[in-house]
C-alpha atoms as a PDB file:
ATOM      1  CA  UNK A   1     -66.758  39.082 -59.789  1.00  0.00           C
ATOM      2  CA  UNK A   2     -67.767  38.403 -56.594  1.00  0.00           C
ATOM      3  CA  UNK A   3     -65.486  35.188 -55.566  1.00  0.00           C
ATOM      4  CA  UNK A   4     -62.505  37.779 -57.404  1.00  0.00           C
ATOM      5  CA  UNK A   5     -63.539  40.481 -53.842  1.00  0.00           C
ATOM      6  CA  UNK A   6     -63.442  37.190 -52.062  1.00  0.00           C
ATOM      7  CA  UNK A   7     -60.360  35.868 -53.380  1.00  0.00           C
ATOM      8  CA  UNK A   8     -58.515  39.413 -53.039  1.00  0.00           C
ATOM      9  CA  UNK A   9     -59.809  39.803 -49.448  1.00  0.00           C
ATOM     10  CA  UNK A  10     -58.876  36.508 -48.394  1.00  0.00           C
ATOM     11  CA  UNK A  11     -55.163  37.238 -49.740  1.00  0.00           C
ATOM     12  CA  UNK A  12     -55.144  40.543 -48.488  1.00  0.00           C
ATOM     13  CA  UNK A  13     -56.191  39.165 -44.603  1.00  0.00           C
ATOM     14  CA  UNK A  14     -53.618  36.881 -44.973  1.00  0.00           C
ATOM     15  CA  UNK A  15     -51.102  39.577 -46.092  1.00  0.00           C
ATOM     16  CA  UNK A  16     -51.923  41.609 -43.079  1.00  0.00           C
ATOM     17  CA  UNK A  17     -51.658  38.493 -40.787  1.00  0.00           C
ATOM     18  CA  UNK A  18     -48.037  37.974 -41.985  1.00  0.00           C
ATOM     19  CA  UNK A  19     -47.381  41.458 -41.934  1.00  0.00           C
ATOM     20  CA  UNK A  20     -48.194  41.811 -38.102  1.00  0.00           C
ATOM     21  CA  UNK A  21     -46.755  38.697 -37.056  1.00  0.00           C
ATOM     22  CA  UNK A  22     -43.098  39.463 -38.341  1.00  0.00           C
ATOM     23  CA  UNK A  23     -43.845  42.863 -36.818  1.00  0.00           C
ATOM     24  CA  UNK A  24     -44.074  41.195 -33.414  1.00  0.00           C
ATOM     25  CA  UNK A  25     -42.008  39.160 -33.681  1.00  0.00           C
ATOM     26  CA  UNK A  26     -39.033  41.403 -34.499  1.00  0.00           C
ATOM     27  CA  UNK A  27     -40.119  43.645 -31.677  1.00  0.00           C
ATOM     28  CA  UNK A  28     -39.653  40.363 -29.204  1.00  0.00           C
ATOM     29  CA  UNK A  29     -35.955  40.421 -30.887  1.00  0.00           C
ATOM     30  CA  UNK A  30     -35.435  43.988 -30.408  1.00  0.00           C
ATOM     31  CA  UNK A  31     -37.182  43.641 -26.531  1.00  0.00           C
ATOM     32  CA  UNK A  32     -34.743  40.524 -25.815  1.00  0.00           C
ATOM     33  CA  UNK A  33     -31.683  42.129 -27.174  1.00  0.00           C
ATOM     34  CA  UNK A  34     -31.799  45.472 -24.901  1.00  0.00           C
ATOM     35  CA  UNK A  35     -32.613  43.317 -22.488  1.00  0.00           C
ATOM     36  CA  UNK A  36     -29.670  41.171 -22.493  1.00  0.00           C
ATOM     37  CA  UNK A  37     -27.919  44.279 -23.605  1.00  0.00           C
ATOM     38  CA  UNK A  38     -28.957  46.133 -20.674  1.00  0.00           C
ATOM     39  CA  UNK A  39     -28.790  43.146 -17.825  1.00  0.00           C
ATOM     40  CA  UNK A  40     -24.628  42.081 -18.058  1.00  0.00           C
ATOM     41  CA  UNK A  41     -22.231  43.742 -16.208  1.00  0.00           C
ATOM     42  CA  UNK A  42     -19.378  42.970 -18.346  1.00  0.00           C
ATOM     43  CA  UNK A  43     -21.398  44.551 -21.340  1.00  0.00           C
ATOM     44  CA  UNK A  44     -22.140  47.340 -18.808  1.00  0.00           C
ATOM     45  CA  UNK A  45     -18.558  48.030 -18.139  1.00  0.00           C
ATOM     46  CA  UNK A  46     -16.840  47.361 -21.764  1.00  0.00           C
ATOM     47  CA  UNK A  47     -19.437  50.328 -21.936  1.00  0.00           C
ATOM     48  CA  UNK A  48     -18.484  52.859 -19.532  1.00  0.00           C
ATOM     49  CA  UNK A  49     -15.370  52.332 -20.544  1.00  0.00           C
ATOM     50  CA  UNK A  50     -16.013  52.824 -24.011  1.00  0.00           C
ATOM     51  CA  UNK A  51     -17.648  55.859 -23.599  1.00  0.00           C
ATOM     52  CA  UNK A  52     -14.335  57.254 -21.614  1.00  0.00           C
ATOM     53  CA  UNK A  53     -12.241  56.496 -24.761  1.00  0.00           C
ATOM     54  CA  UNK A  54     -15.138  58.475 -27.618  1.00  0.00           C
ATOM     55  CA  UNK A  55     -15.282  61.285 -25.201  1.00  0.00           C
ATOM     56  CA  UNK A  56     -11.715  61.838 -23.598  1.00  0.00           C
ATOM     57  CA  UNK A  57      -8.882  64.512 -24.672  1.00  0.00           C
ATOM     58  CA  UNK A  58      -6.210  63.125 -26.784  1.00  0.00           C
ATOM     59  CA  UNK A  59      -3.481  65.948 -27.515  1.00  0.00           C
ATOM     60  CA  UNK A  60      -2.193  63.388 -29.550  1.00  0.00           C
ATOM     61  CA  UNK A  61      -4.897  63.516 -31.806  1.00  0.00           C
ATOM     62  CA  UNK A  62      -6.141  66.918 -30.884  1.00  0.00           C
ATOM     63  CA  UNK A  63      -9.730  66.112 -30.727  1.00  0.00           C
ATOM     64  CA  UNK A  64     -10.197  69.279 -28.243  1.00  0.00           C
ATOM     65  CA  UNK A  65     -13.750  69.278 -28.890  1.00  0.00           C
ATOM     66  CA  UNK A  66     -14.761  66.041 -27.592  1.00  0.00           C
ATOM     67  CA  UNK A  67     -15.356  67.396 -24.008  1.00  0.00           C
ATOM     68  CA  UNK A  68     -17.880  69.077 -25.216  1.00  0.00           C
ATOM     69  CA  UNK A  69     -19.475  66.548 -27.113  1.00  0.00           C
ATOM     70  CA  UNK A  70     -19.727  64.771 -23.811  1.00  0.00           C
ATOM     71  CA  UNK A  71     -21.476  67.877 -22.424  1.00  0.00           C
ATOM     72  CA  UNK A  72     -24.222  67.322 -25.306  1.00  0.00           C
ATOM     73  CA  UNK A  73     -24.352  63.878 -25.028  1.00  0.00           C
ATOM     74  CA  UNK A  74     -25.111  63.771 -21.403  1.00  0.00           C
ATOM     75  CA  UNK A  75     -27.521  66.660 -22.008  1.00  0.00           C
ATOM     76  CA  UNK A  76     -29.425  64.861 -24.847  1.00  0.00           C
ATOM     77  CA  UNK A  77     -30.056  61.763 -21.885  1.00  0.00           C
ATOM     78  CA  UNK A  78     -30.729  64.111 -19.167  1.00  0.00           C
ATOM     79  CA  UNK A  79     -33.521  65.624 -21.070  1.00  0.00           C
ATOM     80  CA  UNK A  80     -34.679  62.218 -22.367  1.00  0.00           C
ATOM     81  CA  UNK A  81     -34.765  60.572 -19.345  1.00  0.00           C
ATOM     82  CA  UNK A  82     -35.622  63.333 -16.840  1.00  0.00           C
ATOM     83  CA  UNK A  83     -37.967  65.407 -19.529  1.00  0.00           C
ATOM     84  CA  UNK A  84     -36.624  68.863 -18.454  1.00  0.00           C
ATOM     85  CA  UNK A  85     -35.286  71.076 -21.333  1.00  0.00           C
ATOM     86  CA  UNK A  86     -31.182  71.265 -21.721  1.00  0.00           C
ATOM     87  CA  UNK A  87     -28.935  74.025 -22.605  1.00  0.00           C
ATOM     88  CA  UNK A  88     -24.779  73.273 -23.187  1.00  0.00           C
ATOM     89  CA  UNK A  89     -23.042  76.635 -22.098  1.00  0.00           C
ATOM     90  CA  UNK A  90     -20.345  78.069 -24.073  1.00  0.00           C
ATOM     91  CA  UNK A  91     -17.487  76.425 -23.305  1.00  0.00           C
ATOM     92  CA  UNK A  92     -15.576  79.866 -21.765  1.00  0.00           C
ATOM     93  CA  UNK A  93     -17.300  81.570 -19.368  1.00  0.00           C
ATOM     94  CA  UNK A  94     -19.790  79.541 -18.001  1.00  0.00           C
ATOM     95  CA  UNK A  95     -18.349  79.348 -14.613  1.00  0.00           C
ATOM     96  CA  UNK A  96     -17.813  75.716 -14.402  1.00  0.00           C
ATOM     97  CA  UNK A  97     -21.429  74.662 -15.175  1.00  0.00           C
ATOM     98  CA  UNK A  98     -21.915  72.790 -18.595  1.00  0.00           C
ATOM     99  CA  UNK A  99     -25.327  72.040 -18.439  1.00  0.00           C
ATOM    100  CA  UNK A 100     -28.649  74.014 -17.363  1.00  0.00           C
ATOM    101  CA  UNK A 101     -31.366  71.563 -17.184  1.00  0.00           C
ATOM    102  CA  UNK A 102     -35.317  73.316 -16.820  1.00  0.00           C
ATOM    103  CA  UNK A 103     -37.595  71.232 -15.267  1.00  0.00           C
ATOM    104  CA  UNK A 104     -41.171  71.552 -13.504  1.00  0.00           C
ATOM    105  CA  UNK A 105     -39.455  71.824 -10.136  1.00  0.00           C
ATOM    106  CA  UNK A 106     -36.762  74.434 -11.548  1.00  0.00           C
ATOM    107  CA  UNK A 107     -33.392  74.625 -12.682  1.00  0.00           C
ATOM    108  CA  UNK A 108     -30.519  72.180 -12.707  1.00  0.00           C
ATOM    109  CA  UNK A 109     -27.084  72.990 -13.290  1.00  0.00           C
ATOM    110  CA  UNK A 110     -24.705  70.520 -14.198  1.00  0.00           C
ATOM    111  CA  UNK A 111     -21.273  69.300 -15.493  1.00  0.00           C
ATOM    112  CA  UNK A 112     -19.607  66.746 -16.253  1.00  0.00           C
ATOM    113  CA  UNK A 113     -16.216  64.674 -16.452  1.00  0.00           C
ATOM    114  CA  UNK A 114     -14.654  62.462 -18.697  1.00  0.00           C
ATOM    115  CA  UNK A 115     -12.391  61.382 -16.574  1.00  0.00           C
ATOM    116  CA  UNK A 116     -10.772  57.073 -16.005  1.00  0.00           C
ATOM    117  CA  UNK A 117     -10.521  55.338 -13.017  1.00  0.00           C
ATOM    118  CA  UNK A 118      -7.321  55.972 -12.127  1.00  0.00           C
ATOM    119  CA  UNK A 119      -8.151  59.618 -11.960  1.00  0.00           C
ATOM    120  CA  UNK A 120     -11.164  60.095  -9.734  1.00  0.00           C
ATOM    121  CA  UNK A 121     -13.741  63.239  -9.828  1.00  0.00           C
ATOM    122  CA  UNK A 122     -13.066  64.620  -5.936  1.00  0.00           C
ATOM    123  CA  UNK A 123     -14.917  67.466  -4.461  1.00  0.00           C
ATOM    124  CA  UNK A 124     -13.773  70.640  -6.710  1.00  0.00           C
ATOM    125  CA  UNK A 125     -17.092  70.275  -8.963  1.00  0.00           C
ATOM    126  CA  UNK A 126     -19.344  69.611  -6.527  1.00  0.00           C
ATOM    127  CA  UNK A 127     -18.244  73.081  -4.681  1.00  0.00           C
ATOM    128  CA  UNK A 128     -18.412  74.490  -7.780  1.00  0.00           C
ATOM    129  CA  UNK A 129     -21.795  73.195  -8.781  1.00  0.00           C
ATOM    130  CA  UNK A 130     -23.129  74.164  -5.241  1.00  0.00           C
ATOM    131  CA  UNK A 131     -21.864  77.690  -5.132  1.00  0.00           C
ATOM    132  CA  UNK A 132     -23.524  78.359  -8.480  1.00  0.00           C
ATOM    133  CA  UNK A 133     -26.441  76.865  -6.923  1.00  0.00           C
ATOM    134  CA  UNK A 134     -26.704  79.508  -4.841  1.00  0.00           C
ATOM    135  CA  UNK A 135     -26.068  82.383  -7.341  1.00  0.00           C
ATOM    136  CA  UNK A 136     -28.146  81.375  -9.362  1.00  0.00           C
ATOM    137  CA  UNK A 137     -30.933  79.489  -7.161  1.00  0.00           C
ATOM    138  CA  UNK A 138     -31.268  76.619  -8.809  1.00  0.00           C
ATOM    139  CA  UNK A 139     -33.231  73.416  -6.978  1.00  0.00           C
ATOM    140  CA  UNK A 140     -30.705  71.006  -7.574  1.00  0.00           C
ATOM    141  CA  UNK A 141     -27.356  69.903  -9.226  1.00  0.00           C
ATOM    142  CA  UNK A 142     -25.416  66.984 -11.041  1.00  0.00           C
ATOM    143  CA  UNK A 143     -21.984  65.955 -11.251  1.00  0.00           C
ATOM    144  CA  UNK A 144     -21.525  63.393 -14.025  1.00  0.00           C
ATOM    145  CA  UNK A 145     -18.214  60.777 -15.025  1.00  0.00           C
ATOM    146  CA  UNK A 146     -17.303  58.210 -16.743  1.00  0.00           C
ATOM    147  CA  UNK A 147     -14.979  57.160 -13.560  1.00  0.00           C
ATOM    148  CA  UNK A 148     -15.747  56.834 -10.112  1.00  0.00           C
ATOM    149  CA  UNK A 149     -16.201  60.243  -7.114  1.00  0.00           C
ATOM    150  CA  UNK A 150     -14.070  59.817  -4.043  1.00  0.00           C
ATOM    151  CA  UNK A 151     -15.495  59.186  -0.824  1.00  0.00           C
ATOM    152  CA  UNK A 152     -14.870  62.481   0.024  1.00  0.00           C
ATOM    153  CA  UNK A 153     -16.751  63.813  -2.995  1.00  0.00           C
ATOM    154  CA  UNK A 154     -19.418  61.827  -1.751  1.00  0.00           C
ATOM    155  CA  UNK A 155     -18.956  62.932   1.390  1.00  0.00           C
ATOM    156  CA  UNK A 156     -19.290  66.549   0.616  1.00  0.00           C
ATOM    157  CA  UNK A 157     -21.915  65.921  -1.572  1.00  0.00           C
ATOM    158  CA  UNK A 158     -24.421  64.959   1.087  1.00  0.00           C
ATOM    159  CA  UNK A 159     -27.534  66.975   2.331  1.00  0.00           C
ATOM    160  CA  UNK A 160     -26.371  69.866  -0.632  1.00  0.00           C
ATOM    161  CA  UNK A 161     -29.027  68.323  -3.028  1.00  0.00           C
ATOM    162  CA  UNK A 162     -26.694  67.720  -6.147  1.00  0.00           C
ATOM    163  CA  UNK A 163     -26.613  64.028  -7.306  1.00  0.00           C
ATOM    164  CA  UNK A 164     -23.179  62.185  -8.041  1.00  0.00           C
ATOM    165  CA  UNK A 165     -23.926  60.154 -11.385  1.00  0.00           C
ATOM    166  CA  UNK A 166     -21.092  58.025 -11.915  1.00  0.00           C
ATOM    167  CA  UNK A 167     -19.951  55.939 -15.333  1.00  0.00           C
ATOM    168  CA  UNK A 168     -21.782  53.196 -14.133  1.00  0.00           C
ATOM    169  CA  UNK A 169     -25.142  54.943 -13.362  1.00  0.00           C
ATOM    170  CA  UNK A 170     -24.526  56.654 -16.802  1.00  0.00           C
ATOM    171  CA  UNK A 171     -24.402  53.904 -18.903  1.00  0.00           C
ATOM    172  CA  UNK A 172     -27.838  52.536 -16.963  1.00  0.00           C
ATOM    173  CA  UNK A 173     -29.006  56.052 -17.824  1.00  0.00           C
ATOM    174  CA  UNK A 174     -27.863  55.948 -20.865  1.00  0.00           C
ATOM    175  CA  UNK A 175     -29.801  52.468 -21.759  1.00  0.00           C
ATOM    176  CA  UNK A 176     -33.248  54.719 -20.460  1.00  0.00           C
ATOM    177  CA  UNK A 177     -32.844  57.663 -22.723  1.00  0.00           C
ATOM    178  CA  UNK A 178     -32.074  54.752 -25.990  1.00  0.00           C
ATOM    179  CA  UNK A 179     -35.344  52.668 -24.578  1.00  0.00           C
ATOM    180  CA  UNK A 180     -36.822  55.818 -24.837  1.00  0.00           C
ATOM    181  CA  UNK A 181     -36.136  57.148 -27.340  1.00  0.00           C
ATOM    182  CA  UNK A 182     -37.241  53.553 -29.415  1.00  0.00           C
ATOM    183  CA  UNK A 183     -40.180  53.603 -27.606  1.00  0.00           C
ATOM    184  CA  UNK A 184     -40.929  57.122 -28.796  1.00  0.00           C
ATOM    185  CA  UNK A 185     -39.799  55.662 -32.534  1.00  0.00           C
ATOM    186  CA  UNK A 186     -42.452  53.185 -32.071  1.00  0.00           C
ATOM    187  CA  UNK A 187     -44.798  54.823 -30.890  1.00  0.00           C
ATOM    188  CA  UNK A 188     -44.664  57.186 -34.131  1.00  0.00           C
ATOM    189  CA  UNK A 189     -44.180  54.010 -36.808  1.00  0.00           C
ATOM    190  CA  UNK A 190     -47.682  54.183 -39.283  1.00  0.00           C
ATOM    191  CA  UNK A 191     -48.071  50.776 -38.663  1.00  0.00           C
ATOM    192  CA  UNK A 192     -48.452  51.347 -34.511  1.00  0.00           C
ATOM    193  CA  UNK A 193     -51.422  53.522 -35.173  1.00  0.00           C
ATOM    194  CA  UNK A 194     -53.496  51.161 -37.305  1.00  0.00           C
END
């Protein structure tokens, strides 16, 4: 009976050595992959540029509410990555702000712009973003695009506390809030908290 314990524990040890080892050893996949994932610019940009084409307005295909499924998607990393609490507003109404972000330091207000390259995000938000600001005295603000800002949005921008996130620094963003939100995934797994 007793070399049957001795048998079964010995298997069993060895079960739970292979077990953890292919458990590492896909996480060093998963770790190398965002991390070549996350470190090429070309991947970077195919990207951004990806994102512009999910999110954008085609009348063609009358996908009207894909604006604001940008609004919620940039929400969803903002809170991730930031760890304030988000709110979409309703999409009439709202004054030109499409996100309000809580934080510990206060309120954010946001929006954001699926817009291409050949169509740059100029100052209009940011005035916009900085007069509700005021009304509603909030610490801080966020423009966000898939494109690029013009020099003079980033002009304007300066000294008025409201941050000008373009598709680029979205997309490096974006790559936080999906680290952390594995990490999170992880971190809950059964297996983690043996």
């Amino acid at each position: 009976m007793t070399m049957l314990f001795s048998i079964l524990f010995i298997a069993m040890a060895f079960l739970l050595y292979l077990y953890f080892d292919q458990k590492k050893l896909l996480e060093s996949y998963r770790m190398n992959a965002l991390d070549t994932f996350s470190s090429h610019e070309d991947m970077k940009e195919t990207i951004r540029i990806g994102l512009f084409n999910r999110f954008k307005r085609d009348l063609e295909q009358d996908k009207e509410e894909d604006p604001l499924l940008f609004e919620y998607f940039v929400a969803d990393i903002m809170k991730s990555v930031r760890g304030g609490t988000t709110l979409v507003t309703r999409s009439s109404g709202d004054f030109g702000i499409d996100i309000l972000e809580h934080t510990d330091e206060g309120l954010y207000l946001g929006q954001v712009k699926c817009y291409n390259d050949f169509n740059p995000v100029g100052f209009d938000p940011i005035a916009i973003i900085h007069s509700q600001m005021i009304k509603q005295d909030a610490v801080g603000g966020y423009v966000v695009t898939t494109g690029k800002f013009t020099h003079n949005a980033y002009t304007y921008a300066e000294g008025l506390g409201i941050e000008l996130i373009n598709g680029n620094q979205l997309v490096e963003l974006w790559l936080k809030h999906l680290e952390t939100k594995s990490e999170s995934i992880t971190g809950l797994s059964p297996v983690s908290q043996i």
